[in-house]
PDB file of N, CA and C in Angstrom:
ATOM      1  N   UNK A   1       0.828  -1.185   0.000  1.00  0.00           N
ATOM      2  CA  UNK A   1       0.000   0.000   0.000  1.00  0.00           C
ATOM      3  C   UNK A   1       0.881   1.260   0.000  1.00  0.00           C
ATOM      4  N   UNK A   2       1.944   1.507   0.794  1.00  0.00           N
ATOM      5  CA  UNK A   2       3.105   2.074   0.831  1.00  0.00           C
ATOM      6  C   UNK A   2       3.794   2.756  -1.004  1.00  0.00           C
ATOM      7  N   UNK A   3       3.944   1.608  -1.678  1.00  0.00           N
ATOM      8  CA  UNK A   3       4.089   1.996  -2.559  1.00  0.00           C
ATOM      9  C   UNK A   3       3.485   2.231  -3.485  1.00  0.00           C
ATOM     10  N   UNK A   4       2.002   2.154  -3.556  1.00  0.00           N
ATOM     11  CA  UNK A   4       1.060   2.351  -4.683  1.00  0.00           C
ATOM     12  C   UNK A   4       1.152   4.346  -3.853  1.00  0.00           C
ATOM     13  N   UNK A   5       0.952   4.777  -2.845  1.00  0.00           N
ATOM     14  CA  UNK A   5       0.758   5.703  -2.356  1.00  0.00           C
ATOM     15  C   UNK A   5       2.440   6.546  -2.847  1.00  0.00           C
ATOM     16  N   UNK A   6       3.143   6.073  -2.942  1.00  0.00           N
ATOM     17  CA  UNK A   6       4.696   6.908  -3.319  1.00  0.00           C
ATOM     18  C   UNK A   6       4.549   7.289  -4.841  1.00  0.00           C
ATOM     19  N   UNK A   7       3.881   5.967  -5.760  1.00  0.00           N
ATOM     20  CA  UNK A   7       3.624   6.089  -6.848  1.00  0.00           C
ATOM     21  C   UNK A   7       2.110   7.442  -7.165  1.00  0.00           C
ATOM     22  N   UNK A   8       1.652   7.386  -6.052  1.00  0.00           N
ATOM     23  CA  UNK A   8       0.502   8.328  -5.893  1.00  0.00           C
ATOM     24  C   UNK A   8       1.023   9.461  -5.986  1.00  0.00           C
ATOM     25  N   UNK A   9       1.973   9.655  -5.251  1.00  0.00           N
ATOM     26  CA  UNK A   9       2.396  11.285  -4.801  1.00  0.00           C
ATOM     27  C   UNK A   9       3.365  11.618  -5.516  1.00  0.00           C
ATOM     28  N   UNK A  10       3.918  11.095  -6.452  1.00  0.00           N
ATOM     29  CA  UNK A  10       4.945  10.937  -7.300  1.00  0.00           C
ATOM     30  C   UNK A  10       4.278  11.235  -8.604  1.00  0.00           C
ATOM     31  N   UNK A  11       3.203  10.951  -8.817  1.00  0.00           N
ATOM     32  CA  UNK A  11       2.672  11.893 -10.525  1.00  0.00           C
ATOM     33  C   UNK A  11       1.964  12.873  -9.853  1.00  0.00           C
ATOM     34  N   UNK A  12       1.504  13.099  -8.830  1.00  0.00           N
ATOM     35  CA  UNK A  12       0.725  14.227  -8.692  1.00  0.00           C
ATOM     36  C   UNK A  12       2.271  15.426  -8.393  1.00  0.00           C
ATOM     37  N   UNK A  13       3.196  14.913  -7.887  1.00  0.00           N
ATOM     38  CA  UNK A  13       4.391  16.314  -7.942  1.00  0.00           C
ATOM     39  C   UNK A  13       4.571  16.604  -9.155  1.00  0.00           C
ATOM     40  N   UNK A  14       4.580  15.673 -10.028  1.00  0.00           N
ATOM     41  CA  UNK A  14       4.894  15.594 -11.407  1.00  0.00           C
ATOM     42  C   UNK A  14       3.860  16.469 -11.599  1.00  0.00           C
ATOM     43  N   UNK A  15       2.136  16.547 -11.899  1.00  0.00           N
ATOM     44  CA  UNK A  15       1.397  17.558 -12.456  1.00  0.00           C
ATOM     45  C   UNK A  15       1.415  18.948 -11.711  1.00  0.00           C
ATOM     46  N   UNK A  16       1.877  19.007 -10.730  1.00  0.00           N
ATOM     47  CA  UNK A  16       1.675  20.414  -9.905  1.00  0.00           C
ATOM     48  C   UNK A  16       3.108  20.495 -10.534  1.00  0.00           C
ATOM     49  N   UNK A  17       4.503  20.123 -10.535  1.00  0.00           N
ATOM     50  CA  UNK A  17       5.512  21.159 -10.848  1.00  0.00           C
ATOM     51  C   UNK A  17       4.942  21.478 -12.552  1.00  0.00           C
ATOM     52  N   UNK A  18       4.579  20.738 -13.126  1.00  0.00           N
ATOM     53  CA  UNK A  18       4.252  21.377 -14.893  1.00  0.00           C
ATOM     54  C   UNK A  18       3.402  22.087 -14.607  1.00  0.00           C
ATOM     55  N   UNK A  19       2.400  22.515 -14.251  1.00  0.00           N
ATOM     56  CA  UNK A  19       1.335  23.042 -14.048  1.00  0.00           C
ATOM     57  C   UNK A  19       1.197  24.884 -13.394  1.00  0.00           C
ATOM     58  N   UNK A  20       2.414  24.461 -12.024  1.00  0.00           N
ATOM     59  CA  UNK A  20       2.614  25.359 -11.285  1.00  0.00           C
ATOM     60  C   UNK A  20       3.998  26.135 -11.110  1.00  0.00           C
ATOM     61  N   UNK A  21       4.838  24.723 -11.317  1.00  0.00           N
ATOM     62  CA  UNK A  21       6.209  25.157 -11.372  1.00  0.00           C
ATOM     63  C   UNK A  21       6.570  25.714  -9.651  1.00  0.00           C
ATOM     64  N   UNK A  22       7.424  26.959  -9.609  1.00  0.00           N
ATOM     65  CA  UNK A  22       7.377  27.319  -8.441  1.00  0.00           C
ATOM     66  C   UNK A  22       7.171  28.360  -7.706  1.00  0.00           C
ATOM     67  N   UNK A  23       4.873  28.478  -7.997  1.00  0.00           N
ATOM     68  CA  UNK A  23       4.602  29.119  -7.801  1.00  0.00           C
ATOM     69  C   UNK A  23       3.690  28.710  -6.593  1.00  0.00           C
ATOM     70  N   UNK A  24       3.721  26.967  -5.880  1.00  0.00           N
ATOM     71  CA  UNK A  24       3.102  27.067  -4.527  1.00  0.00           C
ATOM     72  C   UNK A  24       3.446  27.516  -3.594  1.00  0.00           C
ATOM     73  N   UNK A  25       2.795  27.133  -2.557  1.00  0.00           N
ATOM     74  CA  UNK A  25       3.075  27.816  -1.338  1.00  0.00           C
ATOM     75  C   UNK A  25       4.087  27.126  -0.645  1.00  0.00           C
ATOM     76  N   UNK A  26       3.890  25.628  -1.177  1.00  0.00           N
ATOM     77  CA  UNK A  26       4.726  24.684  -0.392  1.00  0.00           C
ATOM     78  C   UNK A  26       5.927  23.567  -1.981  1.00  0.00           C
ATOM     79  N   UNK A  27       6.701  23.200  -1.477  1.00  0.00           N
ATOM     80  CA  UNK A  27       7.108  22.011  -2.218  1.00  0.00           C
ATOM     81  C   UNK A  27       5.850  21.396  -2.954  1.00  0.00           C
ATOM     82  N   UNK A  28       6.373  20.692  -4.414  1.00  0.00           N
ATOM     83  CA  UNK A  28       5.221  20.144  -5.128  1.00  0.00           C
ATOM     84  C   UNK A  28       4.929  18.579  -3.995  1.00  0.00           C
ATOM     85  N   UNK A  29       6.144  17.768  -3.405  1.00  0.00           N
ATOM     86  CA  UNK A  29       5.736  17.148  -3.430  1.00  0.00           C
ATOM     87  C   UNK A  29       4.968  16.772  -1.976  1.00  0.00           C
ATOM     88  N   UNK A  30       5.333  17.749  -0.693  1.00  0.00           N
ATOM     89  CA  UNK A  30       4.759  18.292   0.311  1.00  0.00           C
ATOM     90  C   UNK A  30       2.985  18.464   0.120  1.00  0.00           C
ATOM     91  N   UNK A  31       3.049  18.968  -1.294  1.00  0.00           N
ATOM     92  CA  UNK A  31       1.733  19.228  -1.888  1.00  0.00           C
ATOM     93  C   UNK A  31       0.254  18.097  -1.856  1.00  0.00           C
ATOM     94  N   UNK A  32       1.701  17.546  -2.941  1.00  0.00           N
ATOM     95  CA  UNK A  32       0.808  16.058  -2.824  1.00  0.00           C
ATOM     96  C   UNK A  32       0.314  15.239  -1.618  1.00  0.00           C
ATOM     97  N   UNK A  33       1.350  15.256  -0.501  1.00  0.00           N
ATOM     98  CA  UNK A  33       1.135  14.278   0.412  1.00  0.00           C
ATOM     99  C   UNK A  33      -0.006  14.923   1.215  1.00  0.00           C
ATOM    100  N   UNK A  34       0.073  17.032   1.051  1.00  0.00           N
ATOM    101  CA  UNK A  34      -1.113  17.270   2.041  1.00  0.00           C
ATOM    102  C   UNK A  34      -2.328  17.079   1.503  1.00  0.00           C
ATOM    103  N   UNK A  35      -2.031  16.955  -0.013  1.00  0.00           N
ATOM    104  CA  UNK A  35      -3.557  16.801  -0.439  1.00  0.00           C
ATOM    105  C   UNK A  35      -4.199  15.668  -0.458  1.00  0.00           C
ATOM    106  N   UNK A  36      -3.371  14.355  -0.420  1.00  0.00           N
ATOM    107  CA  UNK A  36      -3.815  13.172   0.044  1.00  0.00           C
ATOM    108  C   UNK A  36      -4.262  13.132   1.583  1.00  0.00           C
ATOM    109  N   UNK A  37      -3.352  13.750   2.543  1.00  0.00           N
ATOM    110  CA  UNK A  37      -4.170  13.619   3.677  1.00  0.00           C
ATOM    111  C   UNK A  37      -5.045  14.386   4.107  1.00  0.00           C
ATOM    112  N   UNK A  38      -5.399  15.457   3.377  1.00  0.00           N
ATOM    113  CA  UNK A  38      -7.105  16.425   3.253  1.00  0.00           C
ATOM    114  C   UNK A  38      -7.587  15.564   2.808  1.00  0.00           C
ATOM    115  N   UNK A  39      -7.260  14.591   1.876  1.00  0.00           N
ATOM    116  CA  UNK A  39      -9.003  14.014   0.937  1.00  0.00           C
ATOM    117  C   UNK A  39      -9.046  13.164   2.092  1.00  0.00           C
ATOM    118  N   UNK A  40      -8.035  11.884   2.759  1.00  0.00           N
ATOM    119  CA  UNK A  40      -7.917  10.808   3.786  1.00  0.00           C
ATOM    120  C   UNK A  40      -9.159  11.261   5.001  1.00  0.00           C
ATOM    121  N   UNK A  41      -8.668  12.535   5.503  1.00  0.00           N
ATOM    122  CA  UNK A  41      -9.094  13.023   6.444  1.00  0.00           C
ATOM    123  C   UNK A  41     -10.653  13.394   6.257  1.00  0.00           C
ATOM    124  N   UNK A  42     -11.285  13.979   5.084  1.00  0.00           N
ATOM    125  CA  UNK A  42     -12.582  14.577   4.962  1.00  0.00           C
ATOM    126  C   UNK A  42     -13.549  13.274   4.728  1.00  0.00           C
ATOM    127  N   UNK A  43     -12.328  11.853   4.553  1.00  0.00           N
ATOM    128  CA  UNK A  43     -13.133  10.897   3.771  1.00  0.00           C
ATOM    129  C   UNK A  43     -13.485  10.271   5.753  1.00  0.00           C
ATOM    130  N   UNK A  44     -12.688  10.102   6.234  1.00  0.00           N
ATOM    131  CA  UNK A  44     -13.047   9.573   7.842  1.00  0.00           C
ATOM    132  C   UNK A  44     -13.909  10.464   8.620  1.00  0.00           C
ATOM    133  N   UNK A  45     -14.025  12.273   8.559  1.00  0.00           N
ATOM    134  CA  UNK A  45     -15.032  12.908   9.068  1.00  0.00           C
ATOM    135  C   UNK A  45     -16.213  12.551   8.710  1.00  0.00           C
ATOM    136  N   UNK A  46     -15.770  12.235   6.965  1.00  0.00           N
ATOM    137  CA  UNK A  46     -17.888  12.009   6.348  1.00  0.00           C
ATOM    138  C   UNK A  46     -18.401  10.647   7.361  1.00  0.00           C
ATOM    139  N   UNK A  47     -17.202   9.709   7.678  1.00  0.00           N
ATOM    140  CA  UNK A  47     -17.889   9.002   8.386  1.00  0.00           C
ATOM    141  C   UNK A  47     -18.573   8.813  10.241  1.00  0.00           C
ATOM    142  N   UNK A  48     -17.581   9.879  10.475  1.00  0.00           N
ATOM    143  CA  UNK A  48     -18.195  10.383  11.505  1.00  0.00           C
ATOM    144  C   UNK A  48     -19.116  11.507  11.670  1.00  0.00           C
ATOM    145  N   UNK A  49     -19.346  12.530  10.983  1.00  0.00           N
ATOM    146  CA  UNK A  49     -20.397  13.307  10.842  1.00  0.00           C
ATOM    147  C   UNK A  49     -20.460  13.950   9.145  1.00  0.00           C
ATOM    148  N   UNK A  50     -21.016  12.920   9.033  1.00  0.00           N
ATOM    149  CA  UNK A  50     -21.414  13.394   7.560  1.00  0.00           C
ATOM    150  C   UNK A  50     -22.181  14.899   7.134  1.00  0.00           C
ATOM    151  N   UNK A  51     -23.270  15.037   7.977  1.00  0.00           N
ATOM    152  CA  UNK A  51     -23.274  16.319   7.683  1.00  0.00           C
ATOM    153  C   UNK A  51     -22.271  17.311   8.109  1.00  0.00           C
ATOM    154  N   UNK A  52     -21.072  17.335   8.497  1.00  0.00           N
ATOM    155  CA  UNK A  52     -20.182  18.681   9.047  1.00  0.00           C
ATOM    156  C   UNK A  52     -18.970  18.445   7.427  1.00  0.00           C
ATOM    157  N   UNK A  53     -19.403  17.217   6.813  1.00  0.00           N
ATOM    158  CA  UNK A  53     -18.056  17.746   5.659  1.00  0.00           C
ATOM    159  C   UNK A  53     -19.212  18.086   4.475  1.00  0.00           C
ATOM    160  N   UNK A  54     -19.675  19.306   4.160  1.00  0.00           N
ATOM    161  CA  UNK A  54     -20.926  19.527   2.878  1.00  0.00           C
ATOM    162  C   UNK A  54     -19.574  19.886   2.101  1.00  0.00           C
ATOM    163  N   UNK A  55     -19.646  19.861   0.682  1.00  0.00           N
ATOM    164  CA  UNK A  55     -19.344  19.829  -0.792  1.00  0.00           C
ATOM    165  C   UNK A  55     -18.456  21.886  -0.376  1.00  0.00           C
ATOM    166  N   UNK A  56     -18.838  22.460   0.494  1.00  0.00           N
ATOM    167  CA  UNK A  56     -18.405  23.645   0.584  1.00  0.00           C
ATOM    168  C   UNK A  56     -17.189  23.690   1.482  1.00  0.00           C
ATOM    169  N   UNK A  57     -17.296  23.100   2.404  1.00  0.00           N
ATOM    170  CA  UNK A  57     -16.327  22.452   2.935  1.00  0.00           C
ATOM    171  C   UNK A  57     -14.960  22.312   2.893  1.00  0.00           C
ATOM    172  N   UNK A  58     -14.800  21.733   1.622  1.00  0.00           N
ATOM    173  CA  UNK A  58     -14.354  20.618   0.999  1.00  0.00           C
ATOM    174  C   UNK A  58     -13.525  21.536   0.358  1.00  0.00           C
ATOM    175  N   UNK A  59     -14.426  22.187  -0.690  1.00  0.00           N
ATOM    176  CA  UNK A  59     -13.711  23.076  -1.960  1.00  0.00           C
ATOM    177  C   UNK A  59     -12.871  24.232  -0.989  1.00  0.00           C
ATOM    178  N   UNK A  60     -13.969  24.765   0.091  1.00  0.00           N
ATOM    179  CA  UNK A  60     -12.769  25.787   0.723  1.00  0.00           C
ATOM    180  C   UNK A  60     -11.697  25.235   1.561  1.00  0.00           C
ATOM    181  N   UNK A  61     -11.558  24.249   2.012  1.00  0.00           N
ATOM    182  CA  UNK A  61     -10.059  23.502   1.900  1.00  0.00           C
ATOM    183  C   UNK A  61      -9.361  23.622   1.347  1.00  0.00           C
ATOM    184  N   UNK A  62      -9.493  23.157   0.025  1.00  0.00           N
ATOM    185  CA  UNK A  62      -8.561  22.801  -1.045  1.00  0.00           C
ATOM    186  C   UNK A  62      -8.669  24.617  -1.900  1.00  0.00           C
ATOM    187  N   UNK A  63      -9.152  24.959  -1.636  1.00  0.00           N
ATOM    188  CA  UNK A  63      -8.877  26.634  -1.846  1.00  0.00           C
ATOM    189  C   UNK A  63      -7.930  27.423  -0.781  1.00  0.00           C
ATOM    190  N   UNK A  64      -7.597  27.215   0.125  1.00  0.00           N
ATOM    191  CA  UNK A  64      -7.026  27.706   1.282  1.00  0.00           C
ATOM    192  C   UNK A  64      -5.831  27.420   0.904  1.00  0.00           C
ATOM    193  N   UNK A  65      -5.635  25.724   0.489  1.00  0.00           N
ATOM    194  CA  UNK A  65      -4.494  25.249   0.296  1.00  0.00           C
ATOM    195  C   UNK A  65      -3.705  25.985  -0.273  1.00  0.00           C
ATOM    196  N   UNK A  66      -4.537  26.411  -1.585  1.00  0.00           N
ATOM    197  CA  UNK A  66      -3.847  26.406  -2.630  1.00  0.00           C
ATOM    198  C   UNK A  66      -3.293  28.180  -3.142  1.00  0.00           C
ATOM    199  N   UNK A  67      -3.646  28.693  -1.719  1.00  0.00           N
ATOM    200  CA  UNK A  67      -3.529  29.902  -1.702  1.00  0.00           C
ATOM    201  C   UNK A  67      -3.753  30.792  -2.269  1.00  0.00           C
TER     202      UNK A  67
END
């Protein structure tokens, strides 16, 4: 699982440095790993209170992130 997840975070640095180059806030590949553990994380809240993660949520997360 370890390595399907390295292979995970490893094309997504790959599309954020073409994409963004070095204009994040953080390392591309820092990037990746936080954005895997925002989705990890919103995916275990829905299961504890599904209504507190709504679709708005979510996007202003990954808007915050992304500065």
């Amino acid at each position: 699982m370890a390595r399907t997840y390295e292979a995970t975070f490893d094309q997504i640095e790959g599309v954020l440095n073409r994409f963004y180059g070095d204009s994040l806030a953080m390392p591309a590949r820092a990037m990746a790993v936080t954005m895997q553990s925002l989705g990890m994380g919103f995916l275990y809240q829905h299961v504890l209170t599904p209504e507190a993660v709504t679709p708005e949520v979510v996007i202003a997360a990954y808007e915050a992130l992304a500065g």
